[in-house]
PDB file of N, CA and C in Angstrom:
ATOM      1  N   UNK A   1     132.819  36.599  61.687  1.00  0.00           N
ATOM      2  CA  UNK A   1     131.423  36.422  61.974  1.00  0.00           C
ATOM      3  C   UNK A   1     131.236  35.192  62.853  1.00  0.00           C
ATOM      4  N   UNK A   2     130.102  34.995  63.351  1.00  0.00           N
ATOM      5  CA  UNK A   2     130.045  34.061  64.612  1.00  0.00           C
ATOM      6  C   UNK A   2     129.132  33.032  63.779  1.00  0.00           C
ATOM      7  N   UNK A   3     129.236  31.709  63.896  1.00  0.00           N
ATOM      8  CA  UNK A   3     128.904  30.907  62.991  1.00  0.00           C
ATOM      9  C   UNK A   3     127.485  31.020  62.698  1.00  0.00           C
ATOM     10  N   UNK A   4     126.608  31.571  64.051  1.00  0.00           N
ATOM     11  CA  UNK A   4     125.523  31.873  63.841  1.00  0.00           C
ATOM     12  C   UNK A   4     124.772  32.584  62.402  1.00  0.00           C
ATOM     13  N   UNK A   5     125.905  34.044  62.322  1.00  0.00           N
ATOM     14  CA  UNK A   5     126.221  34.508  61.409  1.00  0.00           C
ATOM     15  C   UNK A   5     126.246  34.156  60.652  1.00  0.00           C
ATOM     16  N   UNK A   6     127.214  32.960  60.235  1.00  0.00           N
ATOM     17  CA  UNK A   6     127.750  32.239  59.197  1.00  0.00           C
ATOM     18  C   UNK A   6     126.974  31.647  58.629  1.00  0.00           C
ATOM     19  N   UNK A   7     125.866  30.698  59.222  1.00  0.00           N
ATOM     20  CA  UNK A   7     124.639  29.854  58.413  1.00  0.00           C
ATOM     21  C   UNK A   7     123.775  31.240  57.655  1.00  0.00           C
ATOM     22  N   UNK A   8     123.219  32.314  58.518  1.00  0.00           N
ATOM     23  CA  UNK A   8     122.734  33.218  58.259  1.00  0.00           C
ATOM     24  C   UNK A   8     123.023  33.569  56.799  1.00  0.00           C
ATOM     25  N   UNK A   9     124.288  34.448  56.690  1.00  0.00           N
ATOM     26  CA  UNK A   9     125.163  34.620  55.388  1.00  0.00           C
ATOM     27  C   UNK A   9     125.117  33.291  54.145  1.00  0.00           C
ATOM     28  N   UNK A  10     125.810  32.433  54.520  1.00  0.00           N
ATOM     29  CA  UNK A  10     125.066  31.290  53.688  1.00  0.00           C
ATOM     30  C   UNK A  10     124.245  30.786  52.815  1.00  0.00           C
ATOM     31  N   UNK A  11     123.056  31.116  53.870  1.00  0.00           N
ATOM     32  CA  UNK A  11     121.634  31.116  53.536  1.00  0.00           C
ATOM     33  C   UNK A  11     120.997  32.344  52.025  1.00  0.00           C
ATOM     34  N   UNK A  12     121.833  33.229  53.188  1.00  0.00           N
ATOM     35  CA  UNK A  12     121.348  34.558  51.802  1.00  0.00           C
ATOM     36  C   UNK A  12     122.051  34.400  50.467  1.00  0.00           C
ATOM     37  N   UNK A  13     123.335  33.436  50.583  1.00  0.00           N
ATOM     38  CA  UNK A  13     123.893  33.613  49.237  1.00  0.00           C
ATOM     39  C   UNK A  13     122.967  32.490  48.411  1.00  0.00           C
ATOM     40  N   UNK A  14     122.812  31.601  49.413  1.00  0.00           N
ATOM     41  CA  UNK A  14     121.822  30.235  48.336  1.00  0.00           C
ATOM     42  C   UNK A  14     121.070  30.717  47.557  1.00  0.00           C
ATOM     43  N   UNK A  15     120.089  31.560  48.508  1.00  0.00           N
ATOM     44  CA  UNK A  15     118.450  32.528  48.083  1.00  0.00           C
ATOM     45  C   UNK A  15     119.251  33.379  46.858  1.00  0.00           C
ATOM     46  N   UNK A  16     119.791  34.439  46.950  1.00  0.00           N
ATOM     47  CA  UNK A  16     120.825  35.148  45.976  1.00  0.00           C
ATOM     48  C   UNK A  16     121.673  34.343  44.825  1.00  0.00           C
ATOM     49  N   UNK A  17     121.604  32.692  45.112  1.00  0.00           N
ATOM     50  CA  UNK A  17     122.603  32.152  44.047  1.00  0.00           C
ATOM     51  C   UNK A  17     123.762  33.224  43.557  1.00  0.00           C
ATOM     52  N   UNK A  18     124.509  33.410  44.793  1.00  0.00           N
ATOM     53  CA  UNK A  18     125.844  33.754  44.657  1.00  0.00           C
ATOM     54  C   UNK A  18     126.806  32.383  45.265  1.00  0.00           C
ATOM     55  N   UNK A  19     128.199  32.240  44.688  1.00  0.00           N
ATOM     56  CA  UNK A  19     128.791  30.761  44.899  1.00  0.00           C
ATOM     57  C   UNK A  19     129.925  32.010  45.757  1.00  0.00           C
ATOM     58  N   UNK A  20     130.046  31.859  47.205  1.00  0.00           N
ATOM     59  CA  UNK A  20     130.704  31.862  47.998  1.00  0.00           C
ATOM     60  C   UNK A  20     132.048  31.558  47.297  1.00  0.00           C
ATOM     61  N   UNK A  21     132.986  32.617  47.315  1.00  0.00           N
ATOM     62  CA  UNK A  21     134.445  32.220  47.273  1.00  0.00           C
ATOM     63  C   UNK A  21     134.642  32.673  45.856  1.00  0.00           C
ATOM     64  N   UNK A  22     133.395  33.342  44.894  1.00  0.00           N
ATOM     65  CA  UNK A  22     133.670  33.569  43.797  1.00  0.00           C
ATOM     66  C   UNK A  22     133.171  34.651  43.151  1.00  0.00           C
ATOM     67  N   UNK A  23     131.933  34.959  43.899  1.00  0.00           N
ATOM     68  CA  UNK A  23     130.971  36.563  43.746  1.00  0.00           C
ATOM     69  C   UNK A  23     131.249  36.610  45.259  1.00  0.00           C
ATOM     70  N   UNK A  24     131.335  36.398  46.263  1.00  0.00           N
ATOM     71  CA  UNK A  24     131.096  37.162  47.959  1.00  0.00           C
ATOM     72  C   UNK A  24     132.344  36.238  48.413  1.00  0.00           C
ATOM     73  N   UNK A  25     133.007  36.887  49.234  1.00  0.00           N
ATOM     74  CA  UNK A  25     133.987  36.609  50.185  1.00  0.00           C
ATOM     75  C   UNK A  25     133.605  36.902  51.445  1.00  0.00           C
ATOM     76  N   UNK A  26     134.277  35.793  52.191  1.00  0.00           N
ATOM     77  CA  UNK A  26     134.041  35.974  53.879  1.00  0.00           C
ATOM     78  C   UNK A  26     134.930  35.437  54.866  1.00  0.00           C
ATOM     79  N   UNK A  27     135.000  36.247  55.853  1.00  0.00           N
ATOM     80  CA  UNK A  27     136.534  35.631  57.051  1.00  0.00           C
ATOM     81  C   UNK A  27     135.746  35.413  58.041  1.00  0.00           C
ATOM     82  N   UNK A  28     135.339  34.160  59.068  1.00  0.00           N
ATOM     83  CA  UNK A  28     134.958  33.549  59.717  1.00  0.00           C
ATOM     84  C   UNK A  28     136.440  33.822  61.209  1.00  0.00           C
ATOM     85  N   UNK A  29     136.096  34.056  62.207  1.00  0.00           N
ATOM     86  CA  UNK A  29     136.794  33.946  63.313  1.00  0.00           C
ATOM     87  C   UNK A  29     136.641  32.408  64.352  1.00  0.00           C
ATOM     88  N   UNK A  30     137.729  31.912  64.508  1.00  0.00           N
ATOM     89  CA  UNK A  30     138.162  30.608  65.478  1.00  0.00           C
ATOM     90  C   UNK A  30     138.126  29.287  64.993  1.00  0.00           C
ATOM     91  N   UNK A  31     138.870  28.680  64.457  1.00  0.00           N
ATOM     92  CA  UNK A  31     138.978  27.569  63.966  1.00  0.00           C
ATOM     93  C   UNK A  31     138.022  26.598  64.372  1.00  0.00           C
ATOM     94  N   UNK A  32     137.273  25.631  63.635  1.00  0.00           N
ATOM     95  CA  UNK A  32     136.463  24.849  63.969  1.00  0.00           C
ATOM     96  C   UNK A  32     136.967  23.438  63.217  1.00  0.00           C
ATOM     97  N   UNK A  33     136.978  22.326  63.554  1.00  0.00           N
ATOM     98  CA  UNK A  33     136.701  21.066  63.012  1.00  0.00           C
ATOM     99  C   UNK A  33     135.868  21.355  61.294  1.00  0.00           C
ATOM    100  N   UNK A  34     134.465  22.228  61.683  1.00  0.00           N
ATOM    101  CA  UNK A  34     133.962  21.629  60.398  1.00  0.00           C
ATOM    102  C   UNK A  34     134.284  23.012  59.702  1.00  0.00           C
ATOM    103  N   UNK A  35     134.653  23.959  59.606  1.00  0.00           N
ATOM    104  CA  UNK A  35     135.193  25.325  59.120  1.00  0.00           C
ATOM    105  C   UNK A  35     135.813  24.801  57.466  1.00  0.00           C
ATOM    106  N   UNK A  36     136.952  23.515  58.075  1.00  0.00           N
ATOM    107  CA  UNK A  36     137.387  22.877  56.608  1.00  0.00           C
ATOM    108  C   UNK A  36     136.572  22.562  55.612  1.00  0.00           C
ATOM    109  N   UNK A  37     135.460  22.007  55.951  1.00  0.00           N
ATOM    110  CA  UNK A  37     134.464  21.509  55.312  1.00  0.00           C
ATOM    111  C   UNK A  37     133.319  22.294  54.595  1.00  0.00           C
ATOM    112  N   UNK A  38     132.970  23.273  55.142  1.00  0.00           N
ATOM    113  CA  UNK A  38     131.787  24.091  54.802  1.00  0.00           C
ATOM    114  C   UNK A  38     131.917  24.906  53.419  1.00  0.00           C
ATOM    115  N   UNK A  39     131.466  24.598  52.579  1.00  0.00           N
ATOM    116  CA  UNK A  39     131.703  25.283  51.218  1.00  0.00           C
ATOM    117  C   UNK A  39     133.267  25.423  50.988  1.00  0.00           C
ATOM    118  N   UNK A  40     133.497  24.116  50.661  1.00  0.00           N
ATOM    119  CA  UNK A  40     134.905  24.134  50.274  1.00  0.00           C
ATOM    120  C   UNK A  40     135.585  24.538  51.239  1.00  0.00           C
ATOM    121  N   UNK A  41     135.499  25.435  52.482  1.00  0.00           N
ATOM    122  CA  UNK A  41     136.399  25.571  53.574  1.00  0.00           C
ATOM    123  C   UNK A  41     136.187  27.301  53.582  1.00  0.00           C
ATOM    124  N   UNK A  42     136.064  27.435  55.116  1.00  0.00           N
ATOM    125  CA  UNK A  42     135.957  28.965  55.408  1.00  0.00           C
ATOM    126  C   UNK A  42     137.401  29.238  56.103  1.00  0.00           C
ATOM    127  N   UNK A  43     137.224  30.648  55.296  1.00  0.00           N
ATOM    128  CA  UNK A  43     139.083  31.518  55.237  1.00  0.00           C
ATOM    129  C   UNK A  43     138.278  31.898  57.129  1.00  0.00           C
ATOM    130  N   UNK A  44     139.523  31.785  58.144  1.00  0.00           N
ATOM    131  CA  UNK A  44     139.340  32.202  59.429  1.00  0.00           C
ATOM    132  C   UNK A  44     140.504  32.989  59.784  1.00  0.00           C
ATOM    133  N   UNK A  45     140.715  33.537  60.873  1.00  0.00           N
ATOM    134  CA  UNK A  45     141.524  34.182  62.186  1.00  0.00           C
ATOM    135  C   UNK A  45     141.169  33.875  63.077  1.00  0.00           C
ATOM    136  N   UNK A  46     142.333  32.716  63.893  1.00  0.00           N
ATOM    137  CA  UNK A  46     142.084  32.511  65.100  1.00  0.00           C
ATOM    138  C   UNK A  46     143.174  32.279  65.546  1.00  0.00           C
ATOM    139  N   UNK A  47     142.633  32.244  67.082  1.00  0.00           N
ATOM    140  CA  UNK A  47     144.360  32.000  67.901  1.00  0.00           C
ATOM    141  C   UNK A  47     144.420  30.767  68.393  1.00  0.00           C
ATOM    142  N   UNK A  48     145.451  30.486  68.607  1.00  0.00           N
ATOM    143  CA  UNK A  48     146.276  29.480  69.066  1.00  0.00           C
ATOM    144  C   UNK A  48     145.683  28.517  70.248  1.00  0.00           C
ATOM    145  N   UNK A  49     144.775  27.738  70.000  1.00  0.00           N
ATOM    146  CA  UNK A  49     144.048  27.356  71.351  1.00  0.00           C
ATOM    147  C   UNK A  49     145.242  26.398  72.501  1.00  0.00           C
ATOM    148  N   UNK A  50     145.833  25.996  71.535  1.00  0.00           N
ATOM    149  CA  UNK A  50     146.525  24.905  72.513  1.00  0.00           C
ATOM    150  C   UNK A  50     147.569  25.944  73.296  1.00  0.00           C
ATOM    151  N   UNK A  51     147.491  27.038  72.786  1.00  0.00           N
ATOM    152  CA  UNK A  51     149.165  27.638  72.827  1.00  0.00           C
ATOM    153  C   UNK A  51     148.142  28.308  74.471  1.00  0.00           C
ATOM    154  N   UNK A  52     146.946  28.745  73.752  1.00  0.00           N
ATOM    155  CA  UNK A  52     146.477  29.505  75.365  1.00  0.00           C
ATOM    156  C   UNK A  52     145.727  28.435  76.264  1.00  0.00           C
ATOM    157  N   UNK A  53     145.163  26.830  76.278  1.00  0.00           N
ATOM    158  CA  UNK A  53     145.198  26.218  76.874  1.00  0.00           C
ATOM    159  C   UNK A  53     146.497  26.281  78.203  1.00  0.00           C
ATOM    160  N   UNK A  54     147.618  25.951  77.432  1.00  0.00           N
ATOM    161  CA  UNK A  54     149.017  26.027  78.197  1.00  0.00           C
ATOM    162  C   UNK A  54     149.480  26.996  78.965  1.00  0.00           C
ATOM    163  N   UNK A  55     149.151  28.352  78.737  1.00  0.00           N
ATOM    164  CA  UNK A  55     148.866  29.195  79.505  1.00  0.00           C
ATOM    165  C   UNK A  55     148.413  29.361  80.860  1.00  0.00           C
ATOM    166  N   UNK A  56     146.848  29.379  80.447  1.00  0.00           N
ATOM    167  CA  UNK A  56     145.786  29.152  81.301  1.00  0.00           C
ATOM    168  C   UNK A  56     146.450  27.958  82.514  1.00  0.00           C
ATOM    169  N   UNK A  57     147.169  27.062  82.192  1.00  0.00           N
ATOM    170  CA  UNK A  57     147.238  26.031  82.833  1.00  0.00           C
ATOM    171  C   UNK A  57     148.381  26.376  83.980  1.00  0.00           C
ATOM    172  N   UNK A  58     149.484  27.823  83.172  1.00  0.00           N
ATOM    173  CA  UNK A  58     150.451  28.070  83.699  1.00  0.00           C
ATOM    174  C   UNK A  58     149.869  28.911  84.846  1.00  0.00           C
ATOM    175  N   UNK A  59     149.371  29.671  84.346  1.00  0.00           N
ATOM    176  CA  UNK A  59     148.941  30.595  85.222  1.00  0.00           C
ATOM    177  C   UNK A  59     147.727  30.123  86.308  1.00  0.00           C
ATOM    178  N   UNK A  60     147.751  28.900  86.340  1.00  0.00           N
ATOM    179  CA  UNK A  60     146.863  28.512  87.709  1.00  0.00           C
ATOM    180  C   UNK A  60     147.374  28.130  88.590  1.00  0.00           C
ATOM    181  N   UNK A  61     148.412  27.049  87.811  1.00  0.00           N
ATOM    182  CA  UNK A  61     149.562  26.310  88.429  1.00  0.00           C
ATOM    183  C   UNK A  61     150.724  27.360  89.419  1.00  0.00           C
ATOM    184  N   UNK A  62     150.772  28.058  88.809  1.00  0.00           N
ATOM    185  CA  UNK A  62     151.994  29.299  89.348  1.00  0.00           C
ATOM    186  C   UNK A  62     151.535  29.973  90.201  1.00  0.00           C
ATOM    187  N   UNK A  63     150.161  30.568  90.091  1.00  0.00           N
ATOM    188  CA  UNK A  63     149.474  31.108  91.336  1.00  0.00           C
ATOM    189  C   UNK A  63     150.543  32.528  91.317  1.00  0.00           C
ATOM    190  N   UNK A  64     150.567  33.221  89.861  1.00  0.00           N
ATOM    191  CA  UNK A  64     151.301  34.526  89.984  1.00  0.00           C
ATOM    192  C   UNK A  64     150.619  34.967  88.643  1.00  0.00           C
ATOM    193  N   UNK A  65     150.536  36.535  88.668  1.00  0.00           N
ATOM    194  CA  UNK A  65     149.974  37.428  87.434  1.00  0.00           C
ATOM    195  C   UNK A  65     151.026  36.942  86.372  1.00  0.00           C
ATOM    196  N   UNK A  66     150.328  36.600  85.395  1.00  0.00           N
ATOM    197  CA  UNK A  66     150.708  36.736  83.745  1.00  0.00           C
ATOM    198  C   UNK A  66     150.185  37.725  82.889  1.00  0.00           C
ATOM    199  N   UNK A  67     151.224  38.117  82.117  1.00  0.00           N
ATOM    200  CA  UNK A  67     150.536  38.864  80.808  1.00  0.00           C
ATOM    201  C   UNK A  67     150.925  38.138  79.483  1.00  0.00           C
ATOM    202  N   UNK A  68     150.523  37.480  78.761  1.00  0.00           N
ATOM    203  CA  UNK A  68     151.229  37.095  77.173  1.00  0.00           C
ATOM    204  C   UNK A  68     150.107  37.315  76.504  1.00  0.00           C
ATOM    205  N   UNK A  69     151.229  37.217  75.051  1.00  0.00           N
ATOM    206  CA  UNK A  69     150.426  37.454  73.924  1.00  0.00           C
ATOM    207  C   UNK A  69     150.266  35.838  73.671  1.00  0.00           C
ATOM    208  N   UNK A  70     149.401  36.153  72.695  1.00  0.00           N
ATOM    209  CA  UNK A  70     148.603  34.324  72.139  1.00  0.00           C
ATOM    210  C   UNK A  70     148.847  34.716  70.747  1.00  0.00           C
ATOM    211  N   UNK A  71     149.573  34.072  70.164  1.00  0.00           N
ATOM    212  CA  UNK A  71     149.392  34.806  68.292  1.00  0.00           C
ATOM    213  C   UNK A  71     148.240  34.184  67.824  1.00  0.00           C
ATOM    214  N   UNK A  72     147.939  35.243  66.828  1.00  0.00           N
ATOM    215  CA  UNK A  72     146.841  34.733  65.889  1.00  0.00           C
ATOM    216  C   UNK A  72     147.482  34.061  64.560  1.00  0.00           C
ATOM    217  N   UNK A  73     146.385  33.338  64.021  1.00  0.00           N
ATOM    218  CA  UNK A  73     146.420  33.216  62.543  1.00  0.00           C
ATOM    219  C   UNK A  73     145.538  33.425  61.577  1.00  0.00           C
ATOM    220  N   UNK A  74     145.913  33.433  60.121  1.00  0.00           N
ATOM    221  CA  UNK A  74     145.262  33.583  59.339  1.00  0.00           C
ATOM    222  C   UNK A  74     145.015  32.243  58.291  1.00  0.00           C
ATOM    223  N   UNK A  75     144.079  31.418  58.522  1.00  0.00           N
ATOM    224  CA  UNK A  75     143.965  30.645  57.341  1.00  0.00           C
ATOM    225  C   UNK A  75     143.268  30.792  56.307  1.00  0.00           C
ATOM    226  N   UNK A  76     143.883  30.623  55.093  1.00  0.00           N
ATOM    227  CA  UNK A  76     142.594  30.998  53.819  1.00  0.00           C
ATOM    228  C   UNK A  76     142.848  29.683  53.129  1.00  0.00           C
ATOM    229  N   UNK A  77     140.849  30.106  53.121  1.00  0.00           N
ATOM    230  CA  UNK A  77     140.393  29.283  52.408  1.00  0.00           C
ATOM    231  C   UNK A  77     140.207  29.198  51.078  1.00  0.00           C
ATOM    232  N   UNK A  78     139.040  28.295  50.436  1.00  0.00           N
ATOM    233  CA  UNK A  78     138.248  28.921  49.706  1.00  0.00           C
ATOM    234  C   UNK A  78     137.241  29.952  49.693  1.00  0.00           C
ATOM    235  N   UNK A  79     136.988  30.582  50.891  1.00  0.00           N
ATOM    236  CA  UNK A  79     135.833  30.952  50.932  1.00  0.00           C
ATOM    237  C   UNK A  79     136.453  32.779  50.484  1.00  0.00           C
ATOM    238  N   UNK A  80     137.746  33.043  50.776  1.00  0.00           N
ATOM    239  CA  UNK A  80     138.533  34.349  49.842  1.00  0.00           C
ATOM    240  C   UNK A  80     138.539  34.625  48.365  1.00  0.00           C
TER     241      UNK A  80
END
């Protein structure tokens, strides 16, 4: 979900007094700084920014077609 999302969802569990991570589960996409933080920490999938920074950088520099993969990950949180 897009964090937008994410406050959204949130919100409804407050109103609902459901405790996130224990009646409702949720997987948040792209790592954020405050992701750790937000209700004990939101479970995400995201990829590798630095890994496709380096990329991006190759493929400007080289001035030739690339194809790669970027792996993803899975971190869980509390919010599983």
């Amino acid at each position: 979900m897009s964090d937008r999302m994410l406050g959204m969802f949130l919100e409804q569990c407050r109103n609902k007094n459901f405790e996130p991570g224990v009646e409702v589960g949720f997987l948040s996409y792209n790592e954020t700084p405050m992701k750790k933080f937000i209700y004990k920490g939101i479970s995400v999938i995201s990829t590798n920014f630095n890994e496709l920074g380096t990329k991006a950088a190759e493929f400007i520099t080289q001035e030739k077609p690339m194809q790669s993969y970027i792996e993803t990950q899975l971190i869980i949180r509390e919010s599983l």
